[in-house]
C-alpha atoms as a PDB file:
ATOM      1  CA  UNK A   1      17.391-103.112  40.087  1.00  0.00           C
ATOM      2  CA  UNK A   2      18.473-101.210  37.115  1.00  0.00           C
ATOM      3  CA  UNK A   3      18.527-102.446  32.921  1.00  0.00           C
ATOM      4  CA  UNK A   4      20.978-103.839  31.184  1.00  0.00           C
ATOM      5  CA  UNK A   5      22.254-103.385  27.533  1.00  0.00           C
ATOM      6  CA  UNK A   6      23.657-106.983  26.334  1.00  0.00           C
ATOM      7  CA  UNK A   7      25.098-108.402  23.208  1.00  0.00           C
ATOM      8  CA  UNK A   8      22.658-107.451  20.826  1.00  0.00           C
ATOM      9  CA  UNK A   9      23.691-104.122  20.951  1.00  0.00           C
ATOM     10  CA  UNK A  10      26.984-104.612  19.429  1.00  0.00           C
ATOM     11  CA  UNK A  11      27.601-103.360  16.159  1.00  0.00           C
ATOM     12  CA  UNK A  12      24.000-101.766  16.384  1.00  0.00           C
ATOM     13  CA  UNK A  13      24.273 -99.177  18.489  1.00  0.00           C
ATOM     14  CA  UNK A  14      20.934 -97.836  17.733  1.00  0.00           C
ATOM     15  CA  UNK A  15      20.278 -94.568  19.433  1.00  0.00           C
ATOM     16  CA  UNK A  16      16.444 -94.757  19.747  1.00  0.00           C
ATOM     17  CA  UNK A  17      17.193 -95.876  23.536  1.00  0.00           C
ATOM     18  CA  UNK A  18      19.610 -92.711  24.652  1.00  0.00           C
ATOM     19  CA  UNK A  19      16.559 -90.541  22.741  1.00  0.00           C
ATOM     20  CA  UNK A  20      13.712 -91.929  25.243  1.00  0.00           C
ATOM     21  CA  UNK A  21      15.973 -91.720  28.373  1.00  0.00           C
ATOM     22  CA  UNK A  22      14.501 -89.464  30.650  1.00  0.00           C
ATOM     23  CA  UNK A  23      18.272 -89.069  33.121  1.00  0.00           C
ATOM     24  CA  UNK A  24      20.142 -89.336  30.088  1.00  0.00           C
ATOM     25  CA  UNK A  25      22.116 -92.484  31.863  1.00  0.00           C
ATOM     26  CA  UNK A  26      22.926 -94.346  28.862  1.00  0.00           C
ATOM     27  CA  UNK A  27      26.522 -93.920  27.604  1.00  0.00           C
ATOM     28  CA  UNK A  28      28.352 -94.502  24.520  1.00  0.00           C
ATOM     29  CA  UNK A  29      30.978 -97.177  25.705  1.00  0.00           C
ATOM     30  CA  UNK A  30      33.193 -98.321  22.702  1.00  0.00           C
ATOM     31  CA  UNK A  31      31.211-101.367  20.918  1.00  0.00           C
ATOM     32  CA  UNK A  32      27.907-101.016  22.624  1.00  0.00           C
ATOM     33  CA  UNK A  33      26.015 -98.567  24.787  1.00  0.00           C
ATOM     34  CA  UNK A  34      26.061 -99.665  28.290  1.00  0.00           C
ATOM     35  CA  UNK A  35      23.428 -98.045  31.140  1.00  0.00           C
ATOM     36  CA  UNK A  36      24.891 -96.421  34.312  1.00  0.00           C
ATOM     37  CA  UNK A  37      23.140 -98.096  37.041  1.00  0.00           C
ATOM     38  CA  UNK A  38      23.553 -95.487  39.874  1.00  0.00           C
ATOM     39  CA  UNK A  39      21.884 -92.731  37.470  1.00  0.00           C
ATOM     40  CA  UNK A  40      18.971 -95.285  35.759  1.00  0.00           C
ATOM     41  CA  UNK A  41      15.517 -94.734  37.255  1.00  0.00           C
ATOM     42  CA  UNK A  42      14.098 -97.906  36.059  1.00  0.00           C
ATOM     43  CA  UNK A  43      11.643 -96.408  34.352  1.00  0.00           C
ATOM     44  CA  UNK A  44      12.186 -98.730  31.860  1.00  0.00           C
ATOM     45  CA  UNK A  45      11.507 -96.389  28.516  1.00  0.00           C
ATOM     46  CA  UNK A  46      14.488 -97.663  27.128  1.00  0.00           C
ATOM     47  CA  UNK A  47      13.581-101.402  26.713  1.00  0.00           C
ATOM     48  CA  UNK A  48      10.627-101.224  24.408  1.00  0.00           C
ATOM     49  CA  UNK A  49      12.626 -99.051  21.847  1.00  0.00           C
ATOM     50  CA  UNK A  50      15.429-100.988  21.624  1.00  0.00           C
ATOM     51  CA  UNK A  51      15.235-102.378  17.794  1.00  0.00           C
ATOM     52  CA  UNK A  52      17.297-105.833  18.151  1.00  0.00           C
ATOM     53  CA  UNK A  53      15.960-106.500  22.117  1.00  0.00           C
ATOM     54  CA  UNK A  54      19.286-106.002  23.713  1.00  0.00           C
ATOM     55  CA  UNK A  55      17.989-104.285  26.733  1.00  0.00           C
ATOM     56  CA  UNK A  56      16.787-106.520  30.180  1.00  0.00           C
ATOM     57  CA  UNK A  57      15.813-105.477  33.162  1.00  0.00           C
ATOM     58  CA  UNK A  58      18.847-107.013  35.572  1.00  0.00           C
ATOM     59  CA  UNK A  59      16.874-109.728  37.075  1.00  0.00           C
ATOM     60  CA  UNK A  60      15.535-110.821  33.540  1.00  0.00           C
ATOM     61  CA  UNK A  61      19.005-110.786  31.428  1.00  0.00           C
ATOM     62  CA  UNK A  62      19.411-114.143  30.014  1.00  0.00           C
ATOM     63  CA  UNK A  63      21.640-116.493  31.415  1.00  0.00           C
ATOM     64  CA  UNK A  64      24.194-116.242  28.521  1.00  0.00           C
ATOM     65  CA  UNK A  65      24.326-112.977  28.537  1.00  0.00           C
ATOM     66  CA  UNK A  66      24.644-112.604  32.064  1.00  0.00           C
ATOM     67  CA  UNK A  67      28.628-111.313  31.936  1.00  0.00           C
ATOM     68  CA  UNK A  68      26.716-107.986  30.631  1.00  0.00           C
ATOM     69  CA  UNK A  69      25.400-107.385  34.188  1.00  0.00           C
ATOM     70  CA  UNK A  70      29.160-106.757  35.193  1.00  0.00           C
ATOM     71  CA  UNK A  71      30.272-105.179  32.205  1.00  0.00           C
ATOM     72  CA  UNK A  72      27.776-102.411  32.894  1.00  0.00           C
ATOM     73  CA  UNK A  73      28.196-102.408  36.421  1.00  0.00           C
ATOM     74  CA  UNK A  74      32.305-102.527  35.956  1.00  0.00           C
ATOM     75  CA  UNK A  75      32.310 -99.548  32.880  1.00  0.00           C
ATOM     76  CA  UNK A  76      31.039 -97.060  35.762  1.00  0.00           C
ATOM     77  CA  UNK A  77      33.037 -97.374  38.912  1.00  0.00           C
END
């Protein structure tokens, strides 16, 4: 399991989350930031600082935001 940056994050791009990041896996991608899940630990120190609650663990990202799981997973390969 890794996290997952969805909607929210668009047009915020608030950098608290990159700042807690322990592997530094969060990347600047365009409109949003978007996590890299082959470096993410899961240590999940990004979610709670997250100011508009755009970050999910995978298994927990809402069903309509769901299409963020592969927009992560697609940014990186």
């Amino acid at each position: 399991m890794t996290y997952v940056i969805t909607e929210p994050c668009i047009g915020t791009k608030d950098q608290s989350c990159v700042e807690v990041c322990p592997v530094d896996c969060i990347y600047e991608a365009g409109d949003q930031f978007l996590i890299n899940p082959e470096e993410c630990i899961d240590c999940g120190a990004c979610e709670p600082e997250c100011p508009v609650e755009a970050i999910f663990p995978e298994d927990e990202v809402p069903d309509e935001m769901e299409s963020y799981i592969a927009k992560n997973e697609d940014y990186f390969e």
